[in-house]
Protein backbone atom coordinates (compact mmCIF):
# COMPACT_ATOMS: atom_id res chain seq x y z
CA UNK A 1 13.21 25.72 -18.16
CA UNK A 2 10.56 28.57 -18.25
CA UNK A 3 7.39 28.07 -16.37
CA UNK A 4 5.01 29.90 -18.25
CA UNK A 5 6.81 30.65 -22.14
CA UNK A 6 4.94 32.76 -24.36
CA UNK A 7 1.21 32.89 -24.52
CA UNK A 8 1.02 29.93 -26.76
CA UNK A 9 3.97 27.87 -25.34
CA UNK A 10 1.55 25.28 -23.82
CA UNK A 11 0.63 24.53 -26.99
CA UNK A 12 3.52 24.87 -28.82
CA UNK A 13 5.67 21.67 -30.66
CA UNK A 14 8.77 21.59 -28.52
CA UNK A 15 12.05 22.43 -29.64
CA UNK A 16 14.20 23.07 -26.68
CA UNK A 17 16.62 19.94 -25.57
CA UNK A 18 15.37 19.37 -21.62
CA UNK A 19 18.17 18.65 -19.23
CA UNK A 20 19.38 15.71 -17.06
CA UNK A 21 17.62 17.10 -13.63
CA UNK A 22 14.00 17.02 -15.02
CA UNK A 23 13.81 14.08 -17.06
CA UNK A 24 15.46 12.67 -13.87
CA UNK A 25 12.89 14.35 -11.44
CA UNK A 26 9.53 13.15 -13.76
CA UNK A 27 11.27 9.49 -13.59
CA UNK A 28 11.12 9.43 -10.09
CA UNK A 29 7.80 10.91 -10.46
CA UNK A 30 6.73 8.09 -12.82
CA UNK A 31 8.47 5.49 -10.56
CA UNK A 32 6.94 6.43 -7.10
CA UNK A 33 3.48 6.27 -8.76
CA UNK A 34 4.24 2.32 -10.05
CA UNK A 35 5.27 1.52 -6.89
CA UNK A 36 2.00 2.13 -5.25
CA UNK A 37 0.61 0.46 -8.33
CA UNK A 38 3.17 -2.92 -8.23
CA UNK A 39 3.30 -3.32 -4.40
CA UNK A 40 -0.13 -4.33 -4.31
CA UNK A 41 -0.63 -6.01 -7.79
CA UNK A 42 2.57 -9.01 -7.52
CA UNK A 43 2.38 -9.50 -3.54
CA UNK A 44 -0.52 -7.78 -1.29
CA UNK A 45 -3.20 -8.14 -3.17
CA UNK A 46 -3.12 -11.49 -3.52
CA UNK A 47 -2.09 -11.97 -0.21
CA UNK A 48 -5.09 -10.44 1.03
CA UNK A 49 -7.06 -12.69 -1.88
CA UNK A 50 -5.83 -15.24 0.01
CA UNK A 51 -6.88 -14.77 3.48
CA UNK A 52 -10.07 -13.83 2.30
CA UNK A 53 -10.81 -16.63 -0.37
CA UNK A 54 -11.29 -19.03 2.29
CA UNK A 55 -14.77 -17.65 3.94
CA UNK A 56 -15.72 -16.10 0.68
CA UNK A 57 -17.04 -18.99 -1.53
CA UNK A 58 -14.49 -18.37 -4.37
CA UNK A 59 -11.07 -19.64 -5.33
CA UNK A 60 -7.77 -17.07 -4.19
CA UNK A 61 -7.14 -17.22 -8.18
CA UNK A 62 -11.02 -16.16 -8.76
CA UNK A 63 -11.18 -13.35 -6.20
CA UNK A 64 -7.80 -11.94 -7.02
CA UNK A 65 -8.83 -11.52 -11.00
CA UNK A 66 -12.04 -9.91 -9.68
CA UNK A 67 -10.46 -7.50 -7.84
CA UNK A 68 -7.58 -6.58 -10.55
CA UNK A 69 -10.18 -6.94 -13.25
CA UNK A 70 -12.43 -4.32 -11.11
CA UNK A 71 -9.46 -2.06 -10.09
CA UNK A 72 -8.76 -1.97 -14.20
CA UNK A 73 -12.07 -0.92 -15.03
CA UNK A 74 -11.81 2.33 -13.03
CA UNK A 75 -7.97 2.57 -14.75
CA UNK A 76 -9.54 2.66 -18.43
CA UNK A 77 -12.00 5.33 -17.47
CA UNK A 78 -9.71 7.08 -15.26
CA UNK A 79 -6.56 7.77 -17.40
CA UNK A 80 -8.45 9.68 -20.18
CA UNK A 81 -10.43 11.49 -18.41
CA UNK A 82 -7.92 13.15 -16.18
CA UNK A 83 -5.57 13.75 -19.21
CA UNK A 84 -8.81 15.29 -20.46
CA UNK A 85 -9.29 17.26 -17.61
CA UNK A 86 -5.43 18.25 -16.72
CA UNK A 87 -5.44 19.57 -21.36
CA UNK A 88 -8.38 22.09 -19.90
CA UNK A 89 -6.20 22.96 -16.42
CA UNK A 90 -5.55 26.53 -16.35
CA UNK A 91 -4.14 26.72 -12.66
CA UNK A 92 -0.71 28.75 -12.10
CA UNK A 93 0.98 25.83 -11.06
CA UNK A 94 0.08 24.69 -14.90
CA UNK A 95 -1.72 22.06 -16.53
CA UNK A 96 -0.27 18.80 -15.34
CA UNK A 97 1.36 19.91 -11.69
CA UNK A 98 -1.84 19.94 -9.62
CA UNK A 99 -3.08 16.53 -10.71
CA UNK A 100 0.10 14.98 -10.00
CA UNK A 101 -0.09 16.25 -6.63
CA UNK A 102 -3.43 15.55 -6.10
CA UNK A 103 -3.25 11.93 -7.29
CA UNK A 104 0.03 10.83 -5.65
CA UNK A 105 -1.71 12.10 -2.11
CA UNK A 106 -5.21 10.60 -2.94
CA UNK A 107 -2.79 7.27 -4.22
CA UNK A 108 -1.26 7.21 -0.56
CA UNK A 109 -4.52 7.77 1.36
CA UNK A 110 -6.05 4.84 -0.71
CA UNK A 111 -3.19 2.32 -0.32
CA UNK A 112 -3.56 3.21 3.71
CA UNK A 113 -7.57 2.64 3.05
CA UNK A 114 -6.57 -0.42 1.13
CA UNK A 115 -4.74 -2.10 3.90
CA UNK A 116 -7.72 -1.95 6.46
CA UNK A 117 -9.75 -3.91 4.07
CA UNK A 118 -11.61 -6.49 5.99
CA UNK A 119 -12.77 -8.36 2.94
CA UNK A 120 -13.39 -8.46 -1.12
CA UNK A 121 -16.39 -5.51 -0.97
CA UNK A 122 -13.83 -3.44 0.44
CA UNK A 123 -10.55 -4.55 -0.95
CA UNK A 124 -11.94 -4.20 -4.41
CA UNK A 125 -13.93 -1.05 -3.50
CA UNK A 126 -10.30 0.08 -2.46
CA UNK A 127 -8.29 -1.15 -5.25
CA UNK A 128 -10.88 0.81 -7.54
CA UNK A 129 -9.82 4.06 -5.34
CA UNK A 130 -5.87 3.72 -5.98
CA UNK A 131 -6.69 3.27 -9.54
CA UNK A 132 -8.23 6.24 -9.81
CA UNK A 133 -6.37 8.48 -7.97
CA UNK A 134 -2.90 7.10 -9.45
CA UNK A 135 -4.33 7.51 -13.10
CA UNK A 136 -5.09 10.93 -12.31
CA UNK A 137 -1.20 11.50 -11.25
CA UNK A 138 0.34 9.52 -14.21
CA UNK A 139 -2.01 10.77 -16.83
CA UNK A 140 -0.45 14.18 -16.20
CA UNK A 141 3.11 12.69 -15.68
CA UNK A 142 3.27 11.30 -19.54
CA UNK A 143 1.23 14.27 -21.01
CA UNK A 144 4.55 16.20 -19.87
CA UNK A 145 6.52 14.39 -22.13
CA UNK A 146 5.15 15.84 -25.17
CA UNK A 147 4.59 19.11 -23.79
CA UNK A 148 8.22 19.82 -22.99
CA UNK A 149 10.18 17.04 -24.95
CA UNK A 150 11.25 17.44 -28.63
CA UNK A 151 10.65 14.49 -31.12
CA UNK A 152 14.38 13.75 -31.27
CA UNK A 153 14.92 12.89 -28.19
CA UNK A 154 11.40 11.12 -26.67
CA UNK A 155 13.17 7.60 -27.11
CA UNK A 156 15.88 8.65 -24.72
CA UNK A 157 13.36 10.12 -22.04
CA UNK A 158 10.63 7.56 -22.87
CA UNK A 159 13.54 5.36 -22.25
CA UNK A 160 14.33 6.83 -18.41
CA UNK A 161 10.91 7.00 -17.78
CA UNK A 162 10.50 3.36 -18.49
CA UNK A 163 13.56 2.54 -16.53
CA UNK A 164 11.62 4.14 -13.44
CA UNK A 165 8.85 2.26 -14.20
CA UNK A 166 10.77 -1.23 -14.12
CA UNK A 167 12.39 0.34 -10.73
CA UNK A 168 9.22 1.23 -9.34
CA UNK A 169 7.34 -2.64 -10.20
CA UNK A 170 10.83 -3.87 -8.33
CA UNK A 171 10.75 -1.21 -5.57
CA UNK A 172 7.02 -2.03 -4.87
CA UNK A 173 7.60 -5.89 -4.78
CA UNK A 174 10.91 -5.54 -2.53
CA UNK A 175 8.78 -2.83 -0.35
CA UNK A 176 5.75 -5.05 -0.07
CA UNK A 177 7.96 -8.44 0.52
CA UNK A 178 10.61 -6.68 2.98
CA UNK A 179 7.77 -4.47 5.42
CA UNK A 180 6.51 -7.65 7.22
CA UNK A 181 2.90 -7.44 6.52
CA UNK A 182 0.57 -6.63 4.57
CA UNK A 183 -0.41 -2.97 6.55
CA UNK A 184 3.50 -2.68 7.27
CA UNK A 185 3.77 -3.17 3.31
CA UNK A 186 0.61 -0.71 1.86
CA UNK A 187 2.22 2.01 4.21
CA UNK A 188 5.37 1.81 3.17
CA UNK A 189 4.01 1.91 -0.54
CA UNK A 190 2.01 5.50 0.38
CA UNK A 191 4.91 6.99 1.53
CA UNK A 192 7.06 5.95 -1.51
CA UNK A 193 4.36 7.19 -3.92
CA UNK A 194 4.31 10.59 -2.26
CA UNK A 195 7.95 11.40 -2.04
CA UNK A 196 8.85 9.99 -5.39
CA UNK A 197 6.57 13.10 -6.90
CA UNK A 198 7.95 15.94 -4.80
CA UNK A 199 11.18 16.51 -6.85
CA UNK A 200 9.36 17.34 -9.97
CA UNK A 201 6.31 19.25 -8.51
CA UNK A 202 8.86 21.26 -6.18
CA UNK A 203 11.55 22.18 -8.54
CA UNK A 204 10.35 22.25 -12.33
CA UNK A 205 7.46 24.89 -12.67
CA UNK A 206 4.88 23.47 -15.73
CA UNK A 207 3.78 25.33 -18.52
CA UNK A 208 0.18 26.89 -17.94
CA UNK A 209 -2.55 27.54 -20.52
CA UNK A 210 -4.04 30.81 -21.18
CA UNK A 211 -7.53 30.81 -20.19
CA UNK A 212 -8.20 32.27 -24.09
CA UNK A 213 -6.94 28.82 -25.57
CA UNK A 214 -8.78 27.02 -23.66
CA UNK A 215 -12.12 25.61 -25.97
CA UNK A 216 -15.53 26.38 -25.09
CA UNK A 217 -16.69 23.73 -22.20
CA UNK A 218 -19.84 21.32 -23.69
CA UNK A 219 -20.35 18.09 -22.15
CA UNK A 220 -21.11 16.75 -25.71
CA UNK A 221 -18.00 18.05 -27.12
CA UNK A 222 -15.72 16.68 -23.73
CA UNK A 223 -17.22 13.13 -24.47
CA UNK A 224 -16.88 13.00 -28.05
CA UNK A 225 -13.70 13.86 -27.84
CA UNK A 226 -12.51 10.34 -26.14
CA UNK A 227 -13.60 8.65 -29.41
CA UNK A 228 -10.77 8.95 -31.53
CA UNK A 229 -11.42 7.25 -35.36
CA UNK A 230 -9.21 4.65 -36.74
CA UNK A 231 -10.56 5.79 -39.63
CA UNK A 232 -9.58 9.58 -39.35
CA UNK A 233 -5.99 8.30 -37.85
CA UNK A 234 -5.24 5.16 -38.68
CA UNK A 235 -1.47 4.95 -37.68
CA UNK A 236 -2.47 5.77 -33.83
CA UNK A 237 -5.07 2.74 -34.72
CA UNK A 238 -2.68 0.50 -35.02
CA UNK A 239 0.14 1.80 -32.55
CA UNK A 240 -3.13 1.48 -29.83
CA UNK A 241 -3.52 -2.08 -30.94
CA UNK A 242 -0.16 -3.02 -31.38
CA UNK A 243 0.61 -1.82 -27.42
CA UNK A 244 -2.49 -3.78 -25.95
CA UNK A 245 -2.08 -7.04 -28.00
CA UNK A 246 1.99 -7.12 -26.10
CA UNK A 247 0.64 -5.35 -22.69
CA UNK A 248 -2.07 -8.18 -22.70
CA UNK A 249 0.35 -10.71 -23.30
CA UNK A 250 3.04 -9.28 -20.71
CA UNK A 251 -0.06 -9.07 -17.87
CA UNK A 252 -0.79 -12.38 -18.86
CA UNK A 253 2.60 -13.97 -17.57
CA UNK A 254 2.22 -11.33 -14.70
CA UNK A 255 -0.89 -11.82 -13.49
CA UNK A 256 -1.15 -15.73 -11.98
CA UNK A 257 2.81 -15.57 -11.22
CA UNK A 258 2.51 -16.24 -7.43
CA UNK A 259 0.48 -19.44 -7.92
CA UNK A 260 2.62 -20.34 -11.11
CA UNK A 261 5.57 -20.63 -8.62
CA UNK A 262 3.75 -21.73 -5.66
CA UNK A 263 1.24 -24.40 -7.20
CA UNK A 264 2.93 -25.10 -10.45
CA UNK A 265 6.89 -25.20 -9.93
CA UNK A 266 6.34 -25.79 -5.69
CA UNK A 267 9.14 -22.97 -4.80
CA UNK A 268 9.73 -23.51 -1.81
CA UNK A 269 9.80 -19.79 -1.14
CA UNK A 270 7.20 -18.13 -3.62
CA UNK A 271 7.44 -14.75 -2.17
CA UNK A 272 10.47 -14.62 -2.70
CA UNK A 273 10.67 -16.41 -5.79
CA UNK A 274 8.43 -13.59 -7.43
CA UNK A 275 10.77 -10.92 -5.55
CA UNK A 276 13.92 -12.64 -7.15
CA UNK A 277 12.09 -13.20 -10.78
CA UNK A 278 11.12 -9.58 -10.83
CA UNK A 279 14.67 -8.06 -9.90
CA UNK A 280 16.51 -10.51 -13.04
CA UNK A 281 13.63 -8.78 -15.45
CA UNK A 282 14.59 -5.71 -13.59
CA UNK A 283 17.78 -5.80 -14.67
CA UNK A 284 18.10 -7.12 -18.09
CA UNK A 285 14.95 -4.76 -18.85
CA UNK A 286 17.09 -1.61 -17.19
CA UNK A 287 20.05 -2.74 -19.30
CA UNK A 288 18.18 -2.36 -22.39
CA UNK A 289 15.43 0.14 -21.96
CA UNK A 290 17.64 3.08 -22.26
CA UNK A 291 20.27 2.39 -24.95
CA UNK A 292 17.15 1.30 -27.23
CA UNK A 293 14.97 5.11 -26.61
CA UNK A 294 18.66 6.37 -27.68
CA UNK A 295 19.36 4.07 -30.35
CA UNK A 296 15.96 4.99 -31.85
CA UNK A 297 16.50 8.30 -31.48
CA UNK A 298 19.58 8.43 -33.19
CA UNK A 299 18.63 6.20 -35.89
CA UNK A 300 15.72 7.95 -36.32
CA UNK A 301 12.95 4.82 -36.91
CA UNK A 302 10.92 3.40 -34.37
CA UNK A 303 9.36 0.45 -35.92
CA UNK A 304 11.99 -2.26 -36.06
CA UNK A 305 13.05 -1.65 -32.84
CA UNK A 306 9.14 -2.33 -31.54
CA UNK A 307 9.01 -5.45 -34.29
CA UNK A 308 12.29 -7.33 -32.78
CA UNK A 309 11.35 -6.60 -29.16
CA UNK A 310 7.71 -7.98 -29.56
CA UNK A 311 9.01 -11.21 -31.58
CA UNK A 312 11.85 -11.51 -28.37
CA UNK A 313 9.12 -11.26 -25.70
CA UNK A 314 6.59 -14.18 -27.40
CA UNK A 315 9.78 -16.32 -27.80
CA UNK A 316 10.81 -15.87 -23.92
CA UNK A 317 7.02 -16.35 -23.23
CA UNK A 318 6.38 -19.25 -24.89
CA UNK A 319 9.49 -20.76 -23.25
CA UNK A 320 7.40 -20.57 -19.61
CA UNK A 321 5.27 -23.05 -21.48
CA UNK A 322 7.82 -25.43 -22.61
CA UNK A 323 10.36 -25.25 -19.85
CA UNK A 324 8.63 -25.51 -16.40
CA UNK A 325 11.34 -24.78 -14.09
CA UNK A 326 12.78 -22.69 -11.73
CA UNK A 327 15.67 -21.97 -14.55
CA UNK A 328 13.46 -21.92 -17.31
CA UNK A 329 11.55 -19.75 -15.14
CA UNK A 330 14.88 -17.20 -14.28
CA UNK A 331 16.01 -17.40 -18.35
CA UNK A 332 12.39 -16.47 -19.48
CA UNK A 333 12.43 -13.62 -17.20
CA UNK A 334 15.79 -12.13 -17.82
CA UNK A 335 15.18 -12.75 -21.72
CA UNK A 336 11.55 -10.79 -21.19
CA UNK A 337 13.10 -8.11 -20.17
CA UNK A 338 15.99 -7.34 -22.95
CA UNK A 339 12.65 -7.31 -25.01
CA UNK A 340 10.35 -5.04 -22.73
CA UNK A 341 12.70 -2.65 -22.26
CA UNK A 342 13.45 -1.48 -25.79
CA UNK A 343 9.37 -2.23 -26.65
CA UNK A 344 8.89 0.55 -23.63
CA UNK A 345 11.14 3.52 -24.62
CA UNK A 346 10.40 2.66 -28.14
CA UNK A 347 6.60 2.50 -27.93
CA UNK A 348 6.41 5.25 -26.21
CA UNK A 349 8.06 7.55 -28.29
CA UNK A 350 6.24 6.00 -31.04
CA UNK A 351 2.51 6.98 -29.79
CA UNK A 352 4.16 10.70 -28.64
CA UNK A 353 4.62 10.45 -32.72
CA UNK A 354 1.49 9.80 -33.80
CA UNK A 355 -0.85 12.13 -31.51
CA UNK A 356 -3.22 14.21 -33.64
CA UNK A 357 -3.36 17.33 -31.70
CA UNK A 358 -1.28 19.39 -29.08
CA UNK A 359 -4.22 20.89 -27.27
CA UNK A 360 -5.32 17.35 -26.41
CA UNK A 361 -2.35 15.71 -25.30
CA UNK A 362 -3.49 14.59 -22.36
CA UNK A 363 -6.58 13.12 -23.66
CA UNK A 364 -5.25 11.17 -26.19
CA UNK A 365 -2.44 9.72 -24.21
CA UNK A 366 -4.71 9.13 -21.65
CA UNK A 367 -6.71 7.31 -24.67
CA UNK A 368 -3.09 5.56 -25.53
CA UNK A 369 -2.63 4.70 -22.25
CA UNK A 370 -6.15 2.30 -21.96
CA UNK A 371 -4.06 0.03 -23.78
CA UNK A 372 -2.55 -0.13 -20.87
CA UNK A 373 -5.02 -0.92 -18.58
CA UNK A 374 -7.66 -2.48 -20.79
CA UNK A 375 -5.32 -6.19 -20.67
CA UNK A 376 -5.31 -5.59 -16.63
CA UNK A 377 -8.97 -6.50 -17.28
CA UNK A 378 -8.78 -8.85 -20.22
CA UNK A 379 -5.89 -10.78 -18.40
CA UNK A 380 -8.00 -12.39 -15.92
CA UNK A 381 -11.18 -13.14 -17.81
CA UNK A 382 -8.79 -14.89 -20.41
CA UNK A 383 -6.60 -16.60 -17.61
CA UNK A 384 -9.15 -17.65 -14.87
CA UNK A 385 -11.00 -20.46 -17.21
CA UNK A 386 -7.38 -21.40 -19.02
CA UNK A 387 -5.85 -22.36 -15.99
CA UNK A 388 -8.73 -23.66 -14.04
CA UNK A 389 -10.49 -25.49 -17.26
CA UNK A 390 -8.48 -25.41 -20.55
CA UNK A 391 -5.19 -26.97 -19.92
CA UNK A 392 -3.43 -24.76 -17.01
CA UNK A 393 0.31 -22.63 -17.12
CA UNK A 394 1.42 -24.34 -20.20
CA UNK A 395 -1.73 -23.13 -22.64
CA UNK A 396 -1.59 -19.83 -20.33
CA UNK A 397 1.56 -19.17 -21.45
CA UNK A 398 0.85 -20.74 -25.02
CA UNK A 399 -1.27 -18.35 -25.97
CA UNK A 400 0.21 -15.38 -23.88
CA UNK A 401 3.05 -15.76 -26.57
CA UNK A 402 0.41 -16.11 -29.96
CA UNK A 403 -0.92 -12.41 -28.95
CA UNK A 404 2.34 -10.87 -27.79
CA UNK A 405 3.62 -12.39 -31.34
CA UNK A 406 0.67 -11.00 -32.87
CA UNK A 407 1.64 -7.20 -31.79
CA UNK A 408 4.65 -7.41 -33.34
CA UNK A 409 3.77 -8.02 -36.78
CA UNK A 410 0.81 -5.49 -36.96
CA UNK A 411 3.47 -2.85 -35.63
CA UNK A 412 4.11 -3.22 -39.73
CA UNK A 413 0.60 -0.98 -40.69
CA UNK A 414 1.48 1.92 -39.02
CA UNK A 415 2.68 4.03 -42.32
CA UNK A 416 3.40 7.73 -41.02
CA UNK A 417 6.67 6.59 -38.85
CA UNK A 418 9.78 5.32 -40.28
């Protein structure tokens, strides 16, 4: 593919089919930066919470949702504002290239800062750091979809890209469990997250953006553009809502999953159990998140497919509540996944869909993607008191499959997309 295209071509609605070797290059891409997101967030973190809990005053479960909770605060300001920022880029290297460089290396550097942590201050103050710099990286990764993909076939990449994401939560968890340590396992993260991006940034030159279509810089303008009316677009509305209601309930089951197998089913081997429980959802999700961006594609609707997969995800969901074993545990897993990977590749070419404007692409994926990282932050102030005061796993997981359920039936007002 051309780097630069004609003066416009930044800007311009795709039409031109991209090929195997990039939408394989910006998977890795994608993957390497949820490793160094998934390493920490199912095993070192709360190993860490755990060693420190003790001389801290607070529970491991209390200081591990403040620090995720923290981490996602920075994520929800982050993403938008570097998709903001990489719309206005007008580098030769293009619009999204140097922030993907630039966060993957500032992702390492904070993972290495992130494993000298000597206790909560500076594990959270850390945490906060990789969120930032990683949002920077994958704000510009999925802004590149609709920049170079055509509608017809965003379900296919959207599905890839999600299959690298599934790879990358697995890749981080077997890199964090396998490296012997917590330092041993943040290092090995950094050096994932670095080498995943190099394909893409070395190989596929990015469209740049004429300095003369660039808009006028006002702060007032930058920051009113992050507010983006359900009123004036009502189908990205509900397509935002409909993502967060089934990303808060998936980060629900994720979030307490160490101490669900630990304190709640007594594993004898919780580490691993989490390692073993991720690699099943891993699988089943890789099975399905590809043939359902293609199916979509080719069938040309997007809304059943997000429906059936939300519906499939609250059933598996609620079945952690009623069946509290290590089976029930392995069936609910593989069964989450058949339905996360078709809501992935399927959501995602849905918001591509309904995104008002191609100069601000960026932005209002970056916008998108809060949904995203605003459960990260709703997770544990909704999960601390139900497990510690209002009736443990079971209601966890109880109403962890009410919202999930809920996303799936609003998917029904969004009007503009078959």
């Amino acid at each position: 593919m051309s780097a630069a295209g004609g003066p416009a071509a930044a800007l311009a609605e795709p039409v031109e089919r991209v090929g195997r070797g990039w939408t394989a290059a910006l998977s890795l891409a994608n993957g390497a930066i949820w490793v160094g997101w998934f390493g920490p967030l199912q095993i070192l973190l709360a190993s860490q919470a755990k060693d420190f809990a003790p001389g801290a005053g607070m529970s491991k479960e209390t200081m591990l949702a403040w620090v995720t909770g923290a981490g996602a605060m920075v994520s929800l300001l982050a993403n938008p504002f570097f998709g903001a920022l990489s719309d206005r880029t007008t580098s030769r290297r293009g619009r999204r290239t140097p922030w993907i460089v630039a966060g993957a290396a500032g992702g390492a550097l904070s993972l290495l800062l992130l494993a000298r942590a000597g206790g909560v201050w500076s594990m959270a103050a850390a945490w906060c750091l990789v969120q930032l710099t990683l949002n920077a990286a994958f704000a510009a990764v999925t802004a590149a979809v609709p920049d170079r993909v055509p509608r017809r076939q965003r379900g296919a990449v959207g599905g890839w890209l999600g299959a690298a994401q599934i790879l990358g939560v697995v890749g981080g968890t077997g890199l964090a469990t396998a490296a012997g340590g917590i330092g041993a396992g943040y290092a090995a993260c950094a050096v994932c997250t670095v080498a995943g991006v190099l394909p893409y940034v070395l190989r596929y030159p990015d469209l740049r953006l004429a300095a003369q279509d660039r808009p006028p810089w006002s702060w007032r303008g930058f920051l009113a553009g992050f507010w983006l009316s359900p009123r004036r677009h009502p189908d990205l509305g509900w397509a935002w809502l409909t993502r967060f209601l089934i990303n808060l309930s998936n980060s629900l089951v994720l979030l307490y999953l160490l101490y669900y197998l630990r304190d709640r089913l007594h594993h004898h081997d919780p580490d691993q159990g989490v390692l073993i429980l991720t690699a099943v959802n891993s699988l089943t999700l890789t099975a399905t998140v590809v043939v359902g961006g293609v199916w979509s594609d080719r069938a040309g609707r997007r809304k059943p497919f997000v429906v059936w997969s939300g519906v499939l995800m609250a059933v598996a969901t609620a079945a952690l509540a009623g069946w509290q074993t290590w089976t029930g545990a392995i069936v609910a897993s593989a069964v989450l996944g058949v339905g996360f990977g078709v809501f992935t590749s399927v959501d995602f070419a849905l918001m591509t869909d309904v995104l008002p404007k191609a100069l601000d692409r960026g932005k209002d994926l970056g916008v998108i993607n809060v949904a995203n990282a605003l459960p990260q932050v709703a997770a544990p102030a909704l999960a601390a008191p139900i497990v510690t005061y209002l009736g443990g796993y079971r209601v966890l997981y109880l109403v962890a499959a009410a919202i999930g359920l809920a996303g799936a039936v609003l998917v029904g007002r969004i009007r503009g997309v078959e």
